[in-house]
PDB file of N, CA and C in Angstrom:
ATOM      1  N   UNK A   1     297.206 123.848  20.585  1.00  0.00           N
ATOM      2  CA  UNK A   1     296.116 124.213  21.463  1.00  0.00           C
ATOM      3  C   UNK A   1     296.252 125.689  21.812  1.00  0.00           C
ATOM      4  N   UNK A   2     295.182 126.585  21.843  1.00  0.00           N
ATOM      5  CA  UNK A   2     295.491 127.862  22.484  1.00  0.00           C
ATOM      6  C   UNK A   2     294.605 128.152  23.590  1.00  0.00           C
ATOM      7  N   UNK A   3     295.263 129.193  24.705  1.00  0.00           N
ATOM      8  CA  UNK A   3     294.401 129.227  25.779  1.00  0.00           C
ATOM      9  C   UNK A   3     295.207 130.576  25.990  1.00  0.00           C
ATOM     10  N   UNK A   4     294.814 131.158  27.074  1.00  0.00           N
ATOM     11  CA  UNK A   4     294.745 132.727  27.366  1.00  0.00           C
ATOM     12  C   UNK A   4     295.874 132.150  28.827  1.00  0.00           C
ATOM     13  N   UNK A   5     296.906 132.800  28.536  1.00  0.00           N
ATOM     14  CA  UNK A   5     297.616 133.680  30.200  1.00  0.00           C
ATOM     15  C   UNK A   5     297.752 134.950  30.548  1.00  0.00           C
ATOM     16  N   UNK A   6     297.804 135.265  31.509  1.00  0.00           N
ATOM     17  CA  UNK A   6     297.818 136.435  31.943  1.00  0.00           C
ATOM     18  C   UNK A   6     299.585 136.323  32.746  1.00  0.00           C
ATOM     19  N   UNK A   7     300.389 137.631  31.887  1.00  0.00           N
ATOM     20  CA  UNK A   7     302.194 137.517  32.132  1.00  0.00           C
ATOM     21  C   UNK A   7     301.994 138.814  32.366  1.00  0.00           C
ATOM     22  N   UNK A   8     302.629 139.815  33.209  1.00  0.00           N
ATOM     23  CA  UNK A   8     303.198 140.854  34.051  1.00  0.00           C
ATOM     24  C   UNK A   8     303.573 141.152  32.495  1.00  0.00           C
ATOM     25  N   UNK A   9     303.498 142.833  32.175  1.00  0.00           N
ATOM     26  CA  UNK A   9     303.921 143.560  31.691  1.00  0.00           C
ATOM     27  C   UNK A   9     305.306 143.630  31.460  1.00  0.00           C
ATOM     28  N   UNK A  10     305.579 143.697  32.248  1.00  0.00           N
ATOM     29  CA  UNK A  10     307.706 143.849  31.888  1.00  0.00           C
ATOM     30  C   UNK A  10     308.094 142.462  31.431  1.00  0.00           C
ATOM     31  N   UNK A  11     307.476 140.869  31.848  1.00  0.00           N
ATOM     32  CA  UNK A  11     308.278 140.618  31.620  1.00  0.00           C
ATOM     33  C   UNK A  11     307.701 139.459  30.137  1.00  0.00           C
ATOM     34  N   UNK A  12     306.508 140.436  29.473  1.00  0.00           N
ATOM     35  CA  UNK A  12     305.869 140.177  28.003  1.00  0.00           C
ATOM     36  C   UNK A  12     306.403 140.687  27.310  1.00  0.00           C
ATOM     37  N   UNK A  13     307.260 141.986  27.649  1.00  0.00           N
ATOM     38  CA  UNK A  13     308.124 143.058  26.666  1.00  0.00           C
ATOM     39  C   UNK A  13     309.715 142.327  26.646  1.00  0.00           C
ATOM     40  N   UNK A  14     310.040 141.736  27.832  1.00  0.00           N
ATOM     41  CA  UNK A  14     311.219 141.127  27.570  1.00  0.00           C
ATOM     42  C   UNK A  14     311.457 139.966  26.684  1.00  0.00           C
ATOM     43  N   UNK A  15     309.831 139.369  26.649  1.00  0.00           N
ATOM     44  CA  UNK A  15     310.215 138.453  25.984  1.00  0.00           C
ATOM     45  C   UNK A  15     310.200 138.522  24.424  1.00  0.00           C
ATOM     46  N   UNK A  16     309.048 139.381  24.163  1.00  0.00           N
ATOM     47  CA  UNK A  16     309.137 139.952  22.749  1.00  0.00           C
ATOM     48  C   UNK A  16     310.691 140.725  22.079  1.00  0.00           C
ATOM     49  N   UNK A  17     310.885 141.409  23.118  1.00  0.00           N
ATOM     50  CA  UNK A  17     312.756 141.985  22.461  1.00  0.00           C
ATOM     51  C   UNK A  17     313.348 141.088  22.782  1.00  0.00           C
ATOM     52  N   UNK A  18     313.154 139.651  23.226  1.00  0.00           N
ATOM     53  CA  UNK A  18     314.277 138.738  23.145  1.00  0.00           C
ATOM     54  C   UNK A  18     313.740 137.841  22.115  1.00  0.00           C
ATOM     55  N   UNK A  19     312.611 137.533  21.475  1.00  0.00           N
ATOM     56  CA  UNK A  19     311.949 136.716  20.365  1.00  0.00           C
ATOM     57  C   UNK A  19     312.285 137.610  19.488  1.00  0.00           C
ATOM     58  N   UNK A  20     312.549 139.018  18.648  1.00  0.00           N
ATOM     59  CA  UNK A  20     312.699 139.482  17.883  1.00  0.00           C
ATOM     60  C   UNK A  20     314.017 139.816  17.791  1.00  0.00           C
ATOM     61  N   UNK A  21     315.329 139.678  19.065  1.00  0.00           N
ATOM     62  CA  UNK A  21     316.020 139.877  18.512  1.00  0.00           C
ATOM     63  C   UNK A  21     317.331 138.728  17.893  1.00  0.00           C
ATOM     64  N   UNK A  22     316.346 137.438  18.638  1.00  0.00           N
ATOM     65  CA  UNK A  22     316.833 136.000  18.242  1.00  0.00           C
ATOM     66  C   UNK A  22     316.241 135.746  17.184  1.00  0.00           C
ATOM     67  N   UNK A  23     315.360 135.994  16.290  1.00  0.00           N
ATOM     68  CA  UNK A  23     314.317 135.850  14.871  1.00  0.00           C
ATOM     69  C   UNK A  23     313.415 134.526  15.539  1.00  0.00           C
ATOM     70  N   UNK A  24     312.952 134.675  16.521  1.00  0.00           N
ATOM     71  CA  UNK A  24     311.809 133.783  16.896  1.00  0.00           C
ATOM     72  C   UNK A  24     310.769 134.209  16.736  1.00  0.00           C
ATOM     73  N   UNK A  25     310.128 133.628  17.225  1.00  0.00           N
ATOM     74  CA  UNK A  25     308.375 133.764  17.317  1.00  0.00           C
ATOM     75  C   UNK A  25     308.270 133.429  19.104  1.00  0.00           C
ATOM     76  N   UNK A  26     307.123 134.559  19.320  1.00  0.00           N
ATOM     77  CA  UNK A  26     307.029 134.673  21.128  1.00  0.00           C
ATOM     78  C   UNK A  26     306.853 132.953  21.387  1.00  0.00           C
ATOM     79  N   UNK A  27     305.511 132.327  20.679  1.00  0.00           N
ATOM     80  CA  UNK A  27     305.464 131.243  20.633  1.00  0.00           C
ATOM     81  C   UNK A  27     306.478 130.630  20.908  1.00  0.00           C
ATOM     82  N   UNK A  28     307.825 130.531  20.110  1.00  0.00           N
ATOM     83  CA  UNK A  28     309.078 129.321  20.092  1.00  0.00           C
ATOM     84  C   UNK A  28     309.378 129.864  21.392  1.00  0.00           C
ATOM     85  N   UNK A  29     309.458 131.168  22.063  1.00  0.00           N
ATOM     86  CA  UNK A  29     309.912 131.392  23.414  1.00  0.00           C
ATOM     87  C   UNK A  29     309.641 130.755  24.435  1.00  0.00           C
ATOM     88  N   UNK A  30     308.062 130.985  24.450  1.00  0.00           N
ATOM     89  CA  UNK A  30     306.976 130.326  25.566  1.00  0.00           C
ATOM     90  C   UNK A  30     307.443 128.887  25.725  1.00  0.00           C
ATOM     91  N   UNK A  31     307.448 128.225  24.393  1.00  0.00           N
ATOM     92  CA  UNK A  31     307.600 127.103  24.522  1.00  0.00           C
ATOM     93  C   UNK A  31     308.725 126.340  24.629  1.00  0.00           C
ATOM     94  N   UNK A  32     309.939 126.995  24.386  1.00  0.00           N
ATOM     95  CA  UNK A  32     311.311 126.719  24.730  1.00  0.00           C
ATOM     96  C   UNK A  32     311.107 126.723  26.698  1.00  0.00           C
ATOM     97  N   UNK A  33     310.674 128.053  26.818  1.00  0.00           N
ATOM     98  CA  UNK A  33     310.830 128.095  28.418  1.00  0.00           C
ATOM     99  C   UNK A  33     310.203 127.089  28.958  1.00  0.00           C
ATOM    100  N   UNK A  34     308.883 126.570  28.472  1.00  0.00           N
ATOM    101  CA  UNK A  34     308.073 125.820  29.512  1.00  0.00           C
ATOM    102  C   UNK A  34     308.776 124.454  29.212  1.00  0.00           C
ATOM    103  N   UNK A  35     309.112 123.660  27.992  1.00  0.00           N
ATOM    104  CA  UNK A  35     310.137 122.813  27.810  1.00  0.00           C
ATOM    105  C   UNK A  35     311.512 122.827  29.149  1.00  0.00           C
ATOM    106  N   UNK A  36     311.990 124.088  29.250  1.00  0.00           N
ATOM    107  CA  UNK A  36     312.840 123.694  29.846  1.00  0.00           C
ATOM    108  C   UNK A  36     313.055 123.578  31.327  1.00  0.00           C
ATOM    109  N   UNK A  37     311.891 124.281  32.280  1.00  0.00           N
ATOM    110  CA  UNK A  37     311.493 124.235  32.984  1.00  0.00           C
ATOM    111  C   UNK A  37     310.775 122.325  33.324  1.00  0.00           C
ATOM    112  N   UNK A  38     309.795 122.063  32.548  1.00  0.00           N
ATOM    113  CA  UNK A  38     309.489 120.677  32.550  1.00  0.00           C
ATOM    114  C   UNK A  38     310.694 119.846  32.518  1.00  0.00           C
ATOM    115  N   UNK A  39     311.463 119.972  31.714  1.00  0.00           N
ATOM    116  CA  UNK A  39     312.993 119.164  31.311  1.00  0.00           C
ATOM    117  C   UNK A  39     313.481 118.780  33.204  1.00  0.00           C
ATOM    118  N   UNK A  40     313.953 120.361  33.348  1.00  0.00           N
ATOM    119  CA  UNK A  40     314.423 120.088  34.482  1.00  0.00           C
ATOM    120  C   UNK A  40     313.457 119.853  35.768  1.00  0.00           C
ATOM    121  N   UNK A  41     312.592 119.899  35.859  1.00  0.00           N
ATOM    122  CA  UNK A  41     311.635 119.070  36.756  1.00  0.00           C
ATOM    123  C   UNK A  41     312.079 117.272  37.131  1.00  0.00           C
ATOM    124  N   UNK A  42     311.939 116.898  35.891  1.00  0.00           N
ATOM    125  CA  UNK A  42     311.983 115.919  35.345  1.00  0.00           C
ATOM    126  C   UNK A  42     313.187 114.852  36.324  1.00  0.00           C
ATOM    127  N   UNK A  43     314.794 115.690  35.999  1.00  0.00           N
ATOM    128  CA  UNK A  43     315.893 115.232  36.792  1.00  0.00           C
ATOM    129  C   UNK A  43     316.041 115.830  38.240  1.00  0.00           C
ATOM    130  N   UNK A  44     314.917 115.720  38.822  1.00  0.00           N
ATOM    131  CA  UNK A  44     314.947 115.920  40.121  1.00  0.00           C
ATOM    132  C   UNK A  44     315.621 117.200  40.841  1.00  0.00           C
ATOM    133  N   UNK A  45     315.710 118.464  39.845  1.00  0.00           N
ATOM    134  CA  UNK A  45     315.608 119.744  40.569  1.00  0.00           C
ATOM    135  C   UNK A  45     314.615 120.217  41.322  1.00  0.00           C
ATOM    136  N   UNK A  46     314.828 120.710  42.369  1.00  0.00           N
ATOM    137  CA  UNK A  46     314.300 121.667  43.337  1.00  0.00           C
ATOM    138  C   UNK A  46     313.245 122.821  42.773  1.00  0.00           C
ATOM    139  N   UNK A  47     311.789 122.014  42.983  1.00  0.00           N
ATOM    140  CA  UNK A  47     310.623 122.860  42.298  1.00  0.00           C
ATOM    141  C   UNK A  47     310.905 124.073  42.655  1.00  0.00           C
ATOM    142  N   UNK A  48     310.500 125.008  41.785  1.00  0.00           N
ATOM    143  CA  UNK A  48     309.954 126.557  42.371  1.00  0.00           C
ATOM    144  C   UNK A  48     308.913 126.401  43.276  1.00  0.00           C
ATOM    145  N   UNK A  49     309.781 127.182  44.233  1.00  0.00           N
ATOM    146  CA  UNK A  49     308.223 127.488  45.533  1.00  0.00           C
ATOM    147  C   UNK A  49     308.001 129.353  45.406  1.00  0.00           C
ATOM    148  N   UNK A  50     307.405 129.377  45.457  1.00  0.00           N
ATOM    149  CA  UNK A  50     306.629 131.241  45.154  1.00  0.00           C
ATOM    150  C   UNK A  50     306.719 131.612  46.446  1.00  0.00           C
ATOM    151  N   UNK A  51     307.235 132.586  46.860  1.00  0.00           N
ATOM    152  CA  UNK A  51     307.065 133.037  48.206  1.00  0.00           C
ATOM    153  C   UNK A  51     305.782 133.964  48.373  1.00  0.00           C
ATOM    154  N   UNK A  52     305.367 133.618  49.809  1.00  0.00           N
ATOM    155  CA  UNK A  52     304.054 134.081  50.287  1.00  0.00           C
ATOM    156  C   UNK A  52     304.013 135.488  50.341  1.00  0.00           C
ATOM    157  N   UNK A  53     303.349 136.461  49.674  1.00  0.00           N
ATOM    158  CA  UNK A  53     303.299 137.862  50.092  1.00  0.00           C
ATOM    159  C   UNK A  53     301.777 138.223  50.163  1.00  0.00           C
ATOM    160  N   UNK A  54     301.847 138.881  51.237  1.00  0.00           N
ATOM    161  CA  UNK A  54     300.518 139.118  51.769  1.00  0.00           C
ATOM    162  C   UNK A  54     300.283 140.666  51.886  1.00  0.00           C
ATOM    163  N   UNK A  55     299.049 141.144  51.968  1.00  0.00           N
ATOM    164  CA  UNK A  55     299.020 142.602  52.020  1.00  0.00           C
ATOM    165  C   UNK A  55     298.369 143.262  52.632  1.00  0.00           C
ATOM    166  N   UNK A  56     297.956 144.293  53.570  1.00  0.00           N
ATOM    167  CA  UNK A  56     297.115 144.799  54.518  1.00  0.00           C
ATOM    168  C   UNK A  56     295.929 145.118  53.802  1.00  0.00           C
ATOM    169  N   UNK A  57     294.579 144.669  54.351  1.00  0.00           N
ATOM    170  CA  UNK A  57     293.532 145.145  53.182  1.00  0.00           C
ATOM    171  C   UNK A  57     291.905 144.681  53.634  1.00  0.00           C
ATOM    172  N   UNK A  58     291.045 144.873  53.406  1.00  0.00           N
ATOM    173  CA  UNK A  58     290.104 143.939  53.513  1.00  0.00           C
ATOM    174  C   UNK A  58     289.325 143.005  52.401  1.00  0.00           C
ATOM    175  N   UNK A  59     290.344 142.659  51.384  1.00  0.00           N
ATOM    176  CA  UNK A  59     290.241 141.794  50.483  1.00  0.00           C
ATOM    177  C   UNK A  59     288.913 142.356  49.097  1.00  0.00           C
ATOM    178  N   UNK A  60     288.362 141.731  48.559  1.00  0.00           N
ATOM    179  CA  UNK A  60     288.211 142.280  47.523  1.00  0.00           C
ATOM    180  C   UNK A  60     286.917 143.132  47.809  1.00  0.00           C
ATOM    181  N   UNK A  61     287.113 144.479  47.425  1.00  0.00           N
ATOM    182  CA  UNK A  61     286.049 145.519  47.831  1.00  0.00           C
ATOM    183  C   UNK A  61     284.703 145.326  47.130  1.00  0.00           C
ATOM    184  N   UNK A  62     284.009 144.291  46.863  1.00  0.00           N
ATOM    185  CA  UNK A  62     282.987 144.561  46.173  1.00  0.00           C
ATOM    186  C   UNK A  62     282.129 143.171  46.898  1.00  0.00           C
ATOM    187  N   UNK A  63     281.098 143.113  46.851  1.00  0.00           N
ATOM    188  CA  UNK A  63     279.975 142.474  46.980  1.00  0.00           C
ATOM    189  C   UNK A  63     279.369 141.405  45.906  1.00  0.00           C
ATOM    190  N   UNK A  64     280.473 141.524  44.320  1.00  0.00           N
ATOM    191  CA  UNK A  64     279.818 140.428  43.405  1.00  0.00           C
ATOM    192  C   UNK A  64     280.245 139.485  43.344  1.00  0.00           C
ATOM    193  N   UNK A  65     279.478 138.246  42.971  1.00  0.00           N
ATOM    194  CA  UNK A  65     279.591 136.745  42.470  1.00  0.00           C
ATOM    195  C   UNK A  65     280.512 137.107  41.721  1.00  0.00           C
ATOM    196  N   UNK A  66     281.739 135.731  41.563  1.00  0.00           N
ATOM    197  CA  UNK A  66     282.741 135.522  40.925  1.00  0.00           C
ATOM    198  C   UNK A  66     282.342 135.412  39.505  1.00  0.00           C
ATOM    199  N   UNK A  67     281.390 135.311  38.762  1.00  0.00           N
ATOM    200  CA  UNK A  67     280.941 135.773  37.503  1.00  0.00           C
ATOM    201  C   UNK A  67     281.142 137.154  37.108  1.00  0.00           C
ATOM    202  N   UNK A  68     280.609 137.918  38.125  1.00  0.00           N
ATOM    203  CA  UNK A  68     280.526 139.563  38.047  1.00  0.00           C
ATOM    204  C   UNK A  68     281.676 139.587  38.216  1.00  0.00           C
ATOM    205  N   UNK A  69     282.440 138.927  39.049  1.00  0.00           N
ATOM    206  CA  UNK A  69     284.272 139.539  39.334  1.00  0.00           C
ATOM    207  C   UNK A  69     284.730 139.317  38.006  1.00  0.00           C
ATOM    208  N   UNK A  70     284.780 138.107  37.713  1.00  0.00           N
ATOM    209  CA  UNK A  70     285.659 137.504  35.829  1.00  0.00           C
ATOM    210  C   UNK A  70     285.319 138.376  34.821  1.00  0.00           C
ATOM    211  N   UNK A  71     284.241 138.943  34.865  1.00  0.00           N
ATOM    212  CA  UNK A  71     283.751 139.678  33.711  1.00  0.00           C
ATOM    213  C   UNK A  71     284.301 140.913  33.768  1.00  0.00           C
ATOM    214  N   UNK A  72     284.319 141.479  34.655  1.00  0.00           N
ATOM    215  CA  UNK A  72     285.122 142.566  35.054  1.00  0.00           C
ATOM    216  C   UNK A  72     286.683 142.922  35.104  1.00  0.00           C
ATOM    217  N   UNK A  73     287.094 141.849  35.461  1.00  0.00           N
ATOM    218  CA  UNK A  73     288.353 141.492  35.291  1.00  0.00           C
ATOM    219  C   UNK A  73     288.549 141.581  33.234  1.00  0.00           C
ATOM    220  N   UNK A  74     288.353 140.519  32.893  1.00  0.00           N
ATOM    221  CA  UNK A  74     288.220 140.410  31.503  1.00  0.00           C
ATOM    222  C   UNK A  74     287.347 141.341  30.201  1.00  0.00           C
ATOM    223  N   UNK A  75     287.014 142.480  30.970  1.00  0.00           N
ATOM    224  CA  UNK A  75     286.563 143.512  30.448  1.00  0.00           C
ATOM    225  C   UNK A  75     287.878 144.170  29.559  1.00  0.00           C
ATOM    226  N   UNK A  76     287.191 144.111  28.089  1.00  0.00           N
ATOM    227  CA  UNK A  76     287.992 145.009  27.176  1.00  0.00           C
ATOM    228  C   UNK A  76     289.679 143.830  26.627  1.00  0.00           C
ATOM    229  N   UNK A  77     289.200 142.830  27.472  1.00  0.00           N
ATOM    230  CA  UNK A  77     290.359 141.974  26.909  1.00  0.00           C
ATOM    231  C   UNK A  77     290.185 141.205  26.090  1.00  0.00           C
ATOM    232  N   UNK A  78     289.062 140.867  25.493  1.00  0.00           N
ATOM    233  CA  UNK A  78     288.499 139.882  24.869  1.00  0.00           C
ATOM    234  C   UNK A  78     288.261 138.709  25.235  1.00  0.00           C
ATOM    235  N   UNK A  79     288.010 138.820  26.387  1.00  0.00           N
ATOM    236  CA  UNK A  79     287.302 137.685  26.619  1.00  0.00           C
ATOM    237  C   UNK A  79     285.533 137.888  27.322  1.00  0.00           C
TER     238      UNK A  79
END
């Protein structure tokens, strides 16, 4: 199946110099990690909780429908 994520810069480059320098494919990475993450779900480890960070602001500066936001967002990315 393929579908689109969006991964932080640094840590898409880490994973590529760690898929190329193990002779993987980013693919076998992704999917090793999310495997092992699920794995250990599984035996009753302690989910990841994301800590809350919040930021001074008045939230998103524009006036458009979340159509106009996505498109914008996804401008030049192919989608």
């Amino acid at each position: 199946m393929k579908t689109t994520v969006d991964i932080a810069t640094p840590l898409f480059q880490e994973a590529k110099q760690y898929a190329s320098a193990h002779g993987l494919s980013l693919r076998q990475v992704i999917e090793t990690g999310l495997r092992r993450v699920l794995a250990a779900r599984q035996v009753g480890a302690t989910p990841f909780r994301l800590k809350k960070r919040t930021f001074k602001g008045q939230g998103i500066a524009t006036e458009a429908d979340w159509p106009t936001v996505r498109r914008q967002i996804y401008e030049g990315r192919g989608g």
